[in-house]
Protein backbone atom coordinates (compact mmCIF):
# COMPACT_ATOMS: atom_id res chain seq x y z
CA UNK A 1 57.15 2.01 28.06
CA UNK A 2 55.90 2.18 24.24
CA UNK A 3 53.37 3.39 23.30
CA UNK A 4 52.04 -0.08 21.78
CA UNK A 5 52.83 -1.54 24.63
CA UNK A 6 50.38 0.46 26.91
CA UNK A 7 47.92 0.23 24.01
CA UNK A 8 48.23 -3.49 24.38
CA UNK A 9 47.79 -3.56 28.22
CA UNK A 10 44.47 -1.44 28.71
CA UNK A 11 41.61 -3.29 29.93
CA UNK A 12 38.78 -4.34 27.47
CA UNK A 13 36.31 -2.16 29.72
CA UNK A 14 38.44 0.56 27.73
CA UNK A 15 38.66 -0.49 23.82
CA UNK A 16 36.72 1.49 22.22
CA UNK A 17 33.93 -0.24 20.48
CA UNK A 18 33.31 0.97 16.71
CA UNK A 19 30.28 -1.07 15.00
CA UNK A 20 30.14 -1.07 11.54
CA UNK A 21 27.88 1.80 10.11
CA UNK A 22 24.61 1.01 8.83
CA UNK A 23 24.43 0.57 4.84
CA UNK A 24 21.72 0.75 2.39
CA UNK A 25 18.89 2.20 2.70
CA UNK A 26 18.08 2.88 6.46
CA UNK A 27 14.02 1.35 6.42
CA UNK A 28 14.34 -1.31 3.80
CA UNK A 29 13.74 -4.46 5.72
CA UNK A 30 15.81 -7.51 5.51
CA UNK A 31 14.79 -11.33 6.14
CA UNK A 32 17.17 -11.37 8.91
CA UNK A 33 16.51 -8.17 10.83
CA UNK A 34 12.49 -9.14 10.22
CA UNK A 35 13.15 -13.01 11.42
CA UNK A 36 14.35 -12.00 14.74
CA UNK A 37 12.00 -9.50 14.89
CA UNK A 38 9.24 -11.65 14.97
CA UNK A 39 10.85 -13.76 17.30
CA UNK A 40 11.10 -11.32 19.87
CA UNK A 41 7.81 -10.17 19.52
CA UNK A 42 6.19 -13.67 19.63
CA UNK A 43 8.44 -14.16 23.06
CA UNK A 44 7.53 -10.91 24.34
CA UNK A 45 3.74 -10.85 23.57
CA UNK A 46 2.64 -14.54 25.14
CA UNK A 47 -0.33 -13.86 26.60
CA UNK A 48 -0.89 -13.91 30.42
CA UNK A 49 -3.57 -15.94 32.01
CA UNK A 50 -6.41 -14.05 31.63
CA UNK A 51 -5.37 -13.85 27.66
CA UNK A 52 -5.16 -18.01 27.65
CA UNK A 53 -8.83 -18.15 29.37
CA UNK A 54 -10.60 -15.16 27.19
CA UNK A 55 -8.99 -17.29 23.77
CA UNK A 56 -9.78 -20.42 25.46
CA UNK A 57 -13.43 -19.30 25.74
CA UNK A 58 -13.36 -17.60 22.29
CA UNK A 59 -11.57 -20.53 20.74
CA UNK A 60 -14.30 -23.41 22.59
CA UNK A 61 -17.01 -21.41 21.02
CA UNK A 62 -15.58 -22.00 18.26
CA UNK A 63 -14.81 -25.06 18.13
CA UNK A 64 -18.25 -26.24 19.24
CA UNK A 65 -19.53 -24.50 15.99
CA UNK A 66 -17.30 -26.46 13.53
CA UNK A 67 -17.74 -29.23 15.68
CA UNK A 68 -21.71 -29.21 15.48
CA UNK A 69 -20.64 -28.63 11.55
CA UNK A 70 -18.65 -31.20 11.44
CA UNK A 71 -21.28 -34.05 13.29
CA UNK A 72 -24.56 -32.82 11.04
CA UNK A 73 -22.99 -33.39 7.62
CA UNK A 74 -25.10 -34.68 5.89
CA UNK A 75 -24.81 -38.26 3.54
CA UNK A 76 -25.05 -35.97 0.09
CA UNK A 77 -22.60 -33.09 -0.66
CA UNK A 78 -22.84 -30.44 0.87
CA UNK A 79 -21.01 -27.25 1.14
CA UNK A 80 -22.59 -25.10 3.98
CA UNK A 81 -20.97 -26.74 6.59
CA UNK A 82 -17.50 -26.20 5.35
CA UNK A 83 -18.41 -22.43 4.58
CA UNK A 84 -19.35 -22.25 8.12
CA UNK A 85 -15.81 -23.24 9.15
CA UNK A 86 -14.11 -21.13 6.60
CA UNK A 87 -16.63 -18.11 7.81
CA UNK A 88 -14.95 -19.43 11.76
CA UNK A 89 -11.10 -18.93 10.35
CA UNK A 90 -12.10 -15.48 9.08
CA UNK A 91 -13.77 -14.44 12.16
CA UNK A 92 -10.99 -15.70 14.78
CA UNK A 93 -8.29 -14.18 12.51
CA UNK A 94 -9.68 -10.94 12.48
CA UNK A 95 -10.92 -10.71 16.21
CA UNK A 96 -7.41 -12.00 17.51
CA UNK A 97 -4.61 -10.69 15.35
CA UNK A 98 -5.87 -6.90 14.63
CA UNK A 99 -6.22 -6.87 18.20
CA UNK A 100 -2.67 -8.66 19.26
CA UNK A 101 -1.09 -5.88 16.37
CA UNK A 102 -2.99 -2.62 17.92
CA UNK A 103 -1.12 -2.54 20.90
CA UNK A 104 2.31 -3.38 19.73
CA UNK A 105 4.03 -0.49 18.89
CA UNK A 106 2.25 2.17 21.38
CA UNK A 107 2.67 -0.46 24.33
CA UNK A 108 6.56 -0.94 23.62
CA UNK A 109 6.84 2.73 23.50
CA UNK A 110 5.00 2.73 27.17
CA UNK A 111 7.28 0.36 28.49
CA UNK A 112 10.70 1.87 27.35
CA UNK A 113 11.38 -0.74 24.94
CA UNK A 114 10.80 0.60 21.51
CA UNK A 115 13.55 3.28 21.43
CA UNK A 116 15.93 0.48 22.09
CA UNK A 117 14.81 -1.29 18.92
CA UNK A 118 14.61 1.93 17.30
CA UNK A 119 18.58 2.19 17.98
CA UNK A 120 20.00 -0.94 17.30
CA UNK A 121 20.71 -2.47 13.58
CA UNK A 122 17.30 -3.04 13.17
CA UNK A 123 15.62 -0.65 10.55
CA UNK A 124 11.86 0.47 10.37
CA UNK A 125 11.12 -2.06 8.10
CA UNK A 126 12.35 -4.98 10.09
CA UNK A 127 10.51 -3.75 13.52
CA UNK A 128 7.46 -2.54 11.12
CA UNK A 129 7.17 -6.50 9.21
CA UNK A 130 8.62 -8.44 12.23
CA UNK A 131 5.75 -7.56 14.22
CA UNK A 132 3.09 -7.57 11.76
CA UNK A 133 3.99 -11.18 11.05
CA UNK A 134 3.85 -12.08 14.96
CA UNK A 135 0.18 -10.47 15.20
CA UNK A 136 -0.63 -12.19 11.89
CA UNK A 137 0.85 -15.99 12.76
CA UNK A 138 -1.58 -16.26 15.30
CA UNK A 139 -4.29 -16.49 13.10
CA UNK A 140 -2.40 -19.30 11.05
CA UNK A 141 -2.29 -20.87 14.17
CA UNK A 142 -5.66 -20.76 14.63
CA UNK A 143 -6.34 -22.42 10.74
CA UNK A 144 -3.91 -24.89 11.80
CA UNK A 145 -5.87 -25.72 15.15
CA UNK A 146 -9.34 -25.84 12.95
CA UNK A 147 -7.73 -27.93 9.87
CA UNK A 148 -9.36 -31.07 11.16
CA UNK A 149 -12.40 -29.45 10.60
CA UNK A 150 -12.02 -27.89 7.63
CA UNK A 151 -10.50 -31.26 6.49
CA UNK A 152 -12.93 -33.34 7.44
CA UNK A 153 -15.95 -30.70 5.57
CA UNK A 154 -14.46 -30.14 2.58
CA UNK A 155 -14.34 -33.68 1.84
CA UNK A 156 -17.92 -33.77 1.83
CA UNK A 157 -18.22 -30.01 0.14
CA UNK A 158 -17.81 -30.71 -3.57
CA UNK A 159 -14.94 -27.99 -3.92
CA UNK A 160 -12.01 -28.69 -5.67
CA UNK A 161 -8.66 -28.49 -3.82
CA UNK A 162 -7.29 -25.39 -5.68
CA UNK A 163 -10.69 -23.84 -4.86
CA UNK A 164 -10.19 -24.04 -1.38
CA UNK A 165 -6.81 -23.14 -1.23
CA UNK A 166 -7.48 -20.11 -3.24
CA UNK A 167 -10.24 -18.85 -0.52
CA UNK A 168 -7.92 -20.00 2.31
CA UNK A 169 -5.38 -17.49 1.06
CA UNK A 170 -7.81 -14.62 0.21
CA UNK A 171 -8.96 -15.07 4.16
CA UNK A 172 -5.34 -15.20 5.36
CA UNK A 173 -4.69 -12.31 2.91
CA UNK A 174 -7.73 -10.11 4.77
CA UNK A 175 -6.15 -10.82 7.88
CA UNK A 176 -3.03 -9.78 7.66
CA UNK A 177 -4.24 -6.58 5.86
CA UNK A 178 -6.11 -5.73 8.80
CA UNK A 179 -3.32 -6.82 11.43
CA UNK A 180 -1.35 -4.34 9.48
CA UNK A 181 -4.33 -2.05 10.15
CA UNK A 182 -3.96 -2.05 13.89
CA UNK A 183 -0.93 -1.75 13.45
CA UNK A 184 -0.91 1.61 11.75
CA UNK A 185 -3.59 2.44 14.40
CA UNK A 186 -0.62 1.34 17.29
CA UNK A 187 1.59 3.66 15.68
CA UNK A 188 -0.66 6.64 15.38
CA UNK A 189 -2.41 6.40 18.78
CA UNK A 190 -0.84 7.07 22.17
CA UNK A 191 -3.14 4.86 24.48
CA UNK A 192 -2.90 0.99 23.51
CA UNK A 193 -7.09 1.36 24.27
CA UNK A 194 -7.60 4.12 21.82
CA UNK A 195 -5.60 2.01 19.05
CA UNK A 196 -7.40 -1.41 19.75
CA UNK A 197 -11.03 0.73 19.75
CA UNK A 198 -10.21 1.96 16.41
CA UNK A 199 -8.74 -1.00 14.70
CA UNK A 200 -11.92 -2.67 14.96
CA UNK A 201 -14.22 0.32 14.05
CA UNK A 202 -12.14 0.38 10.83
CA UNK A 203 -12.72 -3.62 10.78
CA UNK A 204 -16.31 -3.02 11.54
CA UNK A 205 -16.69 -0.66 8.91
CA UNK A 206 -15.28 -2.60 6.22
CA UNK A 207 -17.29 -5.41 6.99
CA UNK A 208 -20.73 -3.71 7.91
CA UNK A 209 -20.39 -0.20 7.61
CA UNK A 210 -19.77 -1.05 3.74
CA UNK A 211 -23.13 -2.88 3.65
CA UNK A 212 -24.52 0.34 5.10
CA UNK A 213 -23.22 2.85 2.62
CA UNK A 214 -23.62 0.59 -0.37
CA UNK A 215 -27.50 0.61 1.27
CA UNK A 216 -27.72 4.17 1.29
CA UNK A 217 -25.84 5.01 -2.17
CA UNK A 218 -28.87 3.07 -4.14
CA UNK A 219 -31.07 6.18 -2.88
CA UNK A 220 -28.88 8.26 -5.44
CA UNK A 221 -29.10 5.85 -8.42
CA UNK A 222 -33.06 5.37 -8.63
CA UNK A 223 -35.35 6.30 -11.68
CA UNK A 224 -39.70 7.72 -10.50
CA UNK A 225 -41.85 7.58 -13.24
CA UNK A 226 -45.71 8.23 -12.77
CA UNK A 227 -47.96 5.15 -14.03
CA UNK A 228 -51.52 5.51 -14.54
CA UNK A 229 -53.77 2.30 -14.58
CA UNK A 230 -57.48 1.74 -15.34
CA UNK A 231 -59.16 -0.25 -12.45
CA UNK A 232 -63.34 -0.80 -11.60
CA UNK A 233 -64.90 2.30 -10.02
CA UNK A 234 -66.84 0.47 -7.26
CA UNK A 235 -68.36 3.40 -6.46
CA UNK A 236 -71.05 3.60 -9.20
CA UNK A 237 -71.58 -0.38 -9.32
CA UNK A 238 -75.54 -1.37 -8.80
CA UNK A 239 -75.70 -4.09 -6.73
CA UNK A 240 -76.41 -6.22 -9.20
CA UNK A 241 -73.37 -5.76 -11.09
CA UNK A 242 -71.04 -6.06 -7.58
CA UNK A 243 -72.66 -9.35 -7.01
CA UNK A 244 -72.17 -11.04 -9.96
CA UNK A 245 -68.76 -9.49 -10.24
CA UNK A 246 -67.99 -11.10 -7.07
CA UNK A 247 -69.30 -14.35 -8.39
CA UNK A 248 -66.98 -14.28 -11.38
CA UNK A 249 -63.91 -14.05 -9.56
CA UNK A 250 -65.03 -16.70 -7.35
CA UNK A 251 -65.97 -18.97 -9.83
CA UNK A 252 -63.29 -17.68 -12.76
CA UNK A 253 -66.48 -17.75 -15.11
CA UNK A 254 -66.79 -14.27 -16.87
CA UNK A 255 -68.66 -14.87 -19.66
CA UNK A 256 -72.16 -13.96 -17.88
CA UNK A 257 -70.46 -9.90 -17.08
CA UNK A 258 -72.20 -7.20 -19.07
CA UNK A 259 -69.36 -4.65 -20.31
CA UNK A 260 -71.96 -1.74 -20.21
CA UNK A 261 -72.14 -2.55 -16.34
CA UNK A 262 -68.57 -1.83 -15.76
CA UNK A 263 -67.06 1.87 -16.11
CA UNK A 264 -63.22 2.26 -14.97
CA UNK A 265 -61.47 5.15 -13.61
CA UNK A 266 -57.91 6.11 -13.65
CA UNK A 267 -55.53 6.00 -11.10
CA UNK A 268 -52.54 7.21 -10.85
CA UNK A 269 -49.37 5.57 -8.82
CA UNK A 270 -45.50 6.15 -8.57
CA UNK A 271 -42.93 3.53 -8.66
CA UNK A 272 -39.42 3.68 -8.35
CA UNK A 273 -36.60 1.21 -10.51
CA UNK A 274 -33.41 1.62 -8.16
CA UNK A 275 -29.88 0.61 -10.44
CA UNK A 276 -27.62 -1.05 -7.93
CA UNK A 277 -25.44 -1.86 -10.93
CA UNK A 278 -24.21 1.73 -10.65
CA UNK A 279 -23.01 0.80 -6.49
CA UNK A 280 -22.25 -2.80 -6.89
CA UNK A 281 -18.75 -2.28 -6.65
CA UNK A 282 -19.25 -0.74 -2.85
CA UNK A 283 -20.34 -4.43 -1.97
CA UNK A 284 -17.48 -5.80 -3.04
CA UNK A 285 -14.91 -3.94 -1.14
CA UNK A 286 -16.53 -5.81 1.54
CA UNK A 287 -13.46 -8.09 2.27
CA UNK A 288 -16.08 -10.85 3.50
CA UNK A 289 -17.66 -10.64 0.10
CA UNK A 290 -14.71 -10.54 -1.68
CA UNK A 291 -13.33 -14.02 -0.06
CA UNK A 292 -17.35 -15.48 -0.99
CA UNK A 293 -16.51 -13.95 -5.03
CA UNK A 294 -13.18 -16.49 -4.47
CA UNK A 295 -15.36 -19.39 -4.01
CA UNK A 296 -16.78 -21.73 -7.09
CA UNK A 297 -19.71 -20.90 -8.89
CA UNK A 298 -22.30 -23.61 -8.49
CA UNK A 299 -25.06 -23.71 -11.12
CA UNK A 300 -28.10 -24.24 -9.52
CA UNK A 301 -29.62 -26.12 -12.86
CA UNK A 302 -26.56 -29.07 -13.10
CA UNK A 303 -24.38 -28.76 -9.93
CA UNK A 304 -25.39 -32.73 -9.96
CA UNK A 305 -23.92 -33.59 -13.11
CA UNK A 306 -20.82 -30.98 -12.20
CA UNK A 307 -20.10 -33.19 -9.38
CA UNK A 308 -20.75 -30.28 -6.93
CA UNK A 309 -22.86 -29.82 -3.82
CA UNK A 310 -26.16 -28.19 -3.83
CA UNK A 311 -25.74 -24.03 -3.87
CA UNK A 312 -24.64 -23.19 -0.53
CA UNK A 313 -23.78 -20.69 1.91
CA UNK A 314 -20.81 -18.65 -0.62
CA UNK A 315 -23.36 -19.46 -3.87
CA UNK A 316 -26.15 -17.46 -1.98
CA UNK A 317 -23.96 -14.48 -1.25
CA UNK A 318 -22.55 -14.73 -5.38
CA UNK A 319 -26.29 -14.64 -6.64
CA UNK A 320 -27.54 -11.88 -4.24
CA UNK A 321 -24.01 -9.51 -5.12
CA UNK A 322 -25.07 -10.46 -8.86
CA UNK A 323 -28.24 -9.51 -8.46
CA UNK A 324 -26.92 -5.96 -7.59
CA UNK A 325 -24.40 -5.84 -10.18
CA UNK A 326 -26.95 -6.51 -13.23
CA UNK A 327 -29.10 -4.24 -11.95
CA UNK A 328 -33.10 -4.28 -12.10
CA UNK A 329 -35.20 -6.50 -14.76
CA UNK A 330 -37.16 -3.76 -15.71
CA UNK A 331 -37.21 -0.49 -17.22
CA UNK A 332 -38.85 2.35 -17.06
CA UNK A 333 -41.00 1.50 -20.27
CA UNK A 334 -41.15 -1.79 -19.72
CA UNK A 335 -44.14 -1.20 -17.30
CA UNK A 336 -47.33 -2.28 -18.55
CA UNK A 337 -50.23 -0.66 -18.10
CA UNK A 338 -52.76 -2.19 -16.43
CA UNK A 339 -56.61 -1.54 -17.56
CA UNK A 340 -59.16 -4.02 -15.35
CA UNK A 341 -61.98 -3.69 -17.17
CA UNK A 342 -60.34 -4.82 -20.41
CA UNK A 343 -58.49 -7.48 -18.34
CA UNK A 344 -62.08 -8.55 -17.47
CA UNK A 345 -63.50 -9.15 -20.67
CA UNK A 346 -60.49 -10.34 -22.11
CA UNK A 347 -60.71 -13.24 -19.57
CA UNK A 348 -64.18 -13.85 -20.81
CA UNK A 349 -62.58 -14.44 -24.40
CA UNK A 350 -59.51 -16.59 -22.67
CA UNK A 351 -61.92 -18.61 -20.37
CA UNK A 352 -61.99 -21.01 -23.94
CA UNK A 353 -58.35 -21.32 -24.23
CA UNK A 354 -57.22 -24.76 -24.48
CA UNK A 355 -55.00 -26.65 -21.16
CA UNK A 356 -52.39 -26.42 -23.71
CA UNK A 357 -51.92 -22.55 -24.27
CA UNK A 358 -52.36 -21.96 -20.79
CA UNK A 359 -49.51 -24.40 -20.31
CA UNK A 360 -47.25 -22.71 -22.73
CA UNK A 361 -47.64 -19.44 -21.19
CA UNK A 362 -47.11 -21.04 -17.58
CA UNK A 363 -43.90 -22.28 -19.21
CA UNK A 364 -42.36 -19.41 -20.91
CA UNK A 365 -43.06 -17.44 -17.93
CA UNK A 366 -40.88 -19.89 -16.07
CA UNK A 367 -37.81 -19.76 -19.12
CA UNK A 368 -37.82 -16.37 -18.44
CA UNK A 369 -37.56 -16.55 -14.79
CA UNK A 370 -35.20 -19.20 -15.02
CA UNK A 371 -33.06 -17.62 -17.91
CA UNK A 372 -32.54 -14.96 -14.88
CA UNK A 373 -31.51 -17.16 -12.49
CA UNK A 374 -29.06 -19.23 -14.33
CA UNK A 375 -27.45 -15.04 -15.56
CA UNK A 376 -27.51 -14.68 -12.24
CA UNK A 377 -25.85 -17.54 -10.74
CA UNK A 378 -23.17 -17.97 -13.50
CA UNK A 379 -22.33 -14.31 -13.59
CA UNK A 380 -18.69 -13.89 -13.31
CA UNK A 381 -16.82 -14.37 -9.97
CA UNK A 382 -15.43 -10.35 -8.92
CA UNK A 383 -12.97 -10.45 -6.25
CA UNK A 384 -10.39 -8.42 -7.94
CA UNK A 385 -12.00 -5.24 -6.65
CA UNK A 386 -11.81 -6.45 -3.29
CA UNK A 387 -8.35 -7.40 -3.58
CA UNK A 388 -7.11 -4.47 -4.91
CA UNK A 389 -8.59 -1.91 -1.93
CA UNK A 390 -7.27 -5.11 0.63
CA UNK A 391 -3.71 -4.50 -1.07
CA UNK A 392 -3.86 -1.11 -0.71
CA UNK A 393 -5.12 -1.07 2.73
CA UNK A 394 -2.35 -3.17 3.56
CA UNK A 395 0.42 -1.07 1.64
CA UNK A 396 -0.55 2.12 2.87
CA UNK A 397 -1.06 0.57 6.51
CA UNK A 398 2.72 -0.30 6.60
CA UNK A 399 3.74 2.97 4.92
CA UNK A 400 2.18 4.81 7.88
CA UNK A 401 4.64 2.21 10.47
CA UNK A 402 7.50 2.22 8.87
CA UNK A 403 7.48 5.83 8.51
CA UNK A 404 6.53 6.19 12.28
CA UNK A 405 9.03 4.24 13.44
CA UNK A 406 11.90 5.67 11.55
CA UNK A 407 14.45 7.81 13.39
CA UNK A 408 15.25 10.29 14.46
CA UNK A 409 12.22 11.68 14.95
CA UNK A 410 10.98 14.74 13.53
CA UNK A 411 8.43 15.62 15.72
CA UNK A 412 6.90 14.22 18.68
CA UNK A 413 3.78 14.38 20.75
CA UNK A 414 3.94 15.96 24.29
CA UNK A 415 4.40 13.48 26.51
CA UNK A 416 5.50 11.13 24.14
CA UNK A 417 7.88 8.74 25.79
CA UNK A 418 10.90 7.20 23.81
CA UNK A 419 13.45 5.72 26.21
């Protein structure tokens, strides 16, 4: 018999099997590779029943919120209540998919089916993407379950429809930045409850610990100056003079005081001028901040005749982060010094000023104050610093995957299981 011939006749158990070789580079993902990827992992992570009750609860809590939202609109615009529902989608997303994405990789590798991935076409990139985009579509899901409600507030909210979908995407943006974060924390961590522990400390920290330092860095950009002031040494006052000083402020009326009655003493006080402006950027790395700095600015002087809703939930946040990035009113020279017994007698002269003056100083007062709150309030929208640590958050989160899950290994951790 030929040799072709017994070729011909083996059994397929014995044909050797030669797949093509791998091309390209062997991490870059590709939409195929990261497609069924997903796939997989959205099969393989369903959760059991005690998942469906604890997101059952969590998602009826919810739900009740943006329901109550939804019921006490009131007739006018108003914008709260579809912040509240926005602030909902943020919260779910970032309680549900960091913690889905935290015990992906580190709870295949437990259950001997990583290194299987790890070997077949797939590359790093398509394991690393595949599964951060099965962690992160279960907060879309969750948008999608709440649309009604967002729906039905934003009709009464006075946004625009580009406005919303801008701060819709910023949100689903911070979510899947910090999906990929417990993700990286999967791949580092050996224990699935070490990685899901320190996914949200890093959450936690971004959204309160931020707050915290931001708190704490003002102590390092604050001016002391010493201010002394003039006020009425009680002390040497005959009783006489007390009385009818007493009487004067009751009454307003101090024409009847005798200057020669009244000695003043200095006093000296310190005050402190803190410049946030220097630490304002801290608060808006805050990613929760940074999706308020997407929202419209309302001016609180003619949101009526822009069509808009009274300042809301988002506008508060915008004018208190201004605040912080403009810094203090005053200066240190700006302090006036205060002398009471020549505040005394100048009231004496001022008791004849006309309704009128007193009305125009009542009134620039008020431009003044007012000229601050409308700088305030209209101050520029800032999200792109927020944006820009999200991005890298999320970049360097799936540098640290990709390059964990590439093989073969260089070094492992004892009792690091692969197979």
């Amino acid at each position: 018999m030929s040799t072709e011939t017994t070729e011909h006749h083996l059994p397929a158990s014995d044909v050797a099997v030669n797949p093509p070789p791998r091309t390209g580079n062997p991490w870059l993902p590709t939409p195929h590779g990261v497609s069924l990827m997903a796939r997989i992992e959205l099969r393989r992570r369903r959760p059991s029943t005690k998942g469906y009750i604890l997101y059952g609860i969590l998602f009826a809590i919810v739900i009740a919120i943006c329901l109550s939202a939804a019921i006490f609109t009131p007739a006018q615009l108003s914008s709260t209540n579809f912040e509240i529902v926005l602030v909902m989608v943020l919260g779910v997303g970032m309680l549900i998919a960091p913690s889905l994405s935290a015990t992906s990789i580190n709870g295949d590798s437990g259950e001997g089916v990583l290194a299987p991935l790890q070997m077949s076409h797939l590359t790093a990139g398509d394991i690393a993407i595949g599964k951060l985009l099965a962690s992160w579509t279960v907060s879309v899901f969750a948008l999608v379950a709440l649309s009604p409600f967002l729906v039905y507030t934003f009709l009464n909210s006075g946004w625009r429809v580009g406005e919303m979908l801008m701060t819709i995407g910023a949100i689903l943006f911070v979510v899947l930045t910090f999906t990929a974060v417990g993700l990286a924390w999967s791949a580092i961590a050996a224990r699935a409850v070490a990685s899901v522990a320190l996914a949200h400390l890093t959450t936690g920290f971004f959204v309160i610990g931020t707050l915290i330092v931001f708190g704490v860095s003002t102590l390092l950009f604050t001016e002391e100056a010493t201010q002394r002031d003039r006020y009425i040494d009680w002390e040497q006052l005959t009783p006489e003079a007390e009385e009818a000083l007493n009487e004067a402020y009751m009454t307003g009326d101090y024409s009847a005081l005798d200057p020669a009655d009244y000695q003043c003493v200095d006093s000296e006080w310190a005050y402190t001028i803190t410049h946030t402006e220097h630490v304002a950027w801290i608060l808006l790395t805050n990613p929760a901040v940074m999706i308020t700095e997407t929202a419209p600015i309302v001016d609180p002087e003619t949101w009526e005749e822009d069509g808009r809703a009274a300042p809301g939930l988002f506008a508060t946040i915008h004018q208190l982060v201004s605040q912080a990035r403009l810094g203090p009113v005053e200066q240190l020279d700006d302090h006036i010094v205060y002398d009471e017994c020549a505040q005394l007698f100048q009231q004496a002269e001022a008791s004849d000023m006309s309704d009128e003056e007193l009305e125009e100083n009542w009134a620039e007062e008020e431009a003044r104050h007012m000229e601050r709150q409308q700088e305030v309030a209209n101050l520029d929208r800032a999200p792109w610093i927020g944006l820009g640590v999200t991005g890298a958050l999320l970049v360097g989160s799936m540098w640290i995957v990709v390059n964990r899950l590439r093989v073969p290994y260089k070094k492992l951790r004892s009792g690091t299981r692969v197979a």
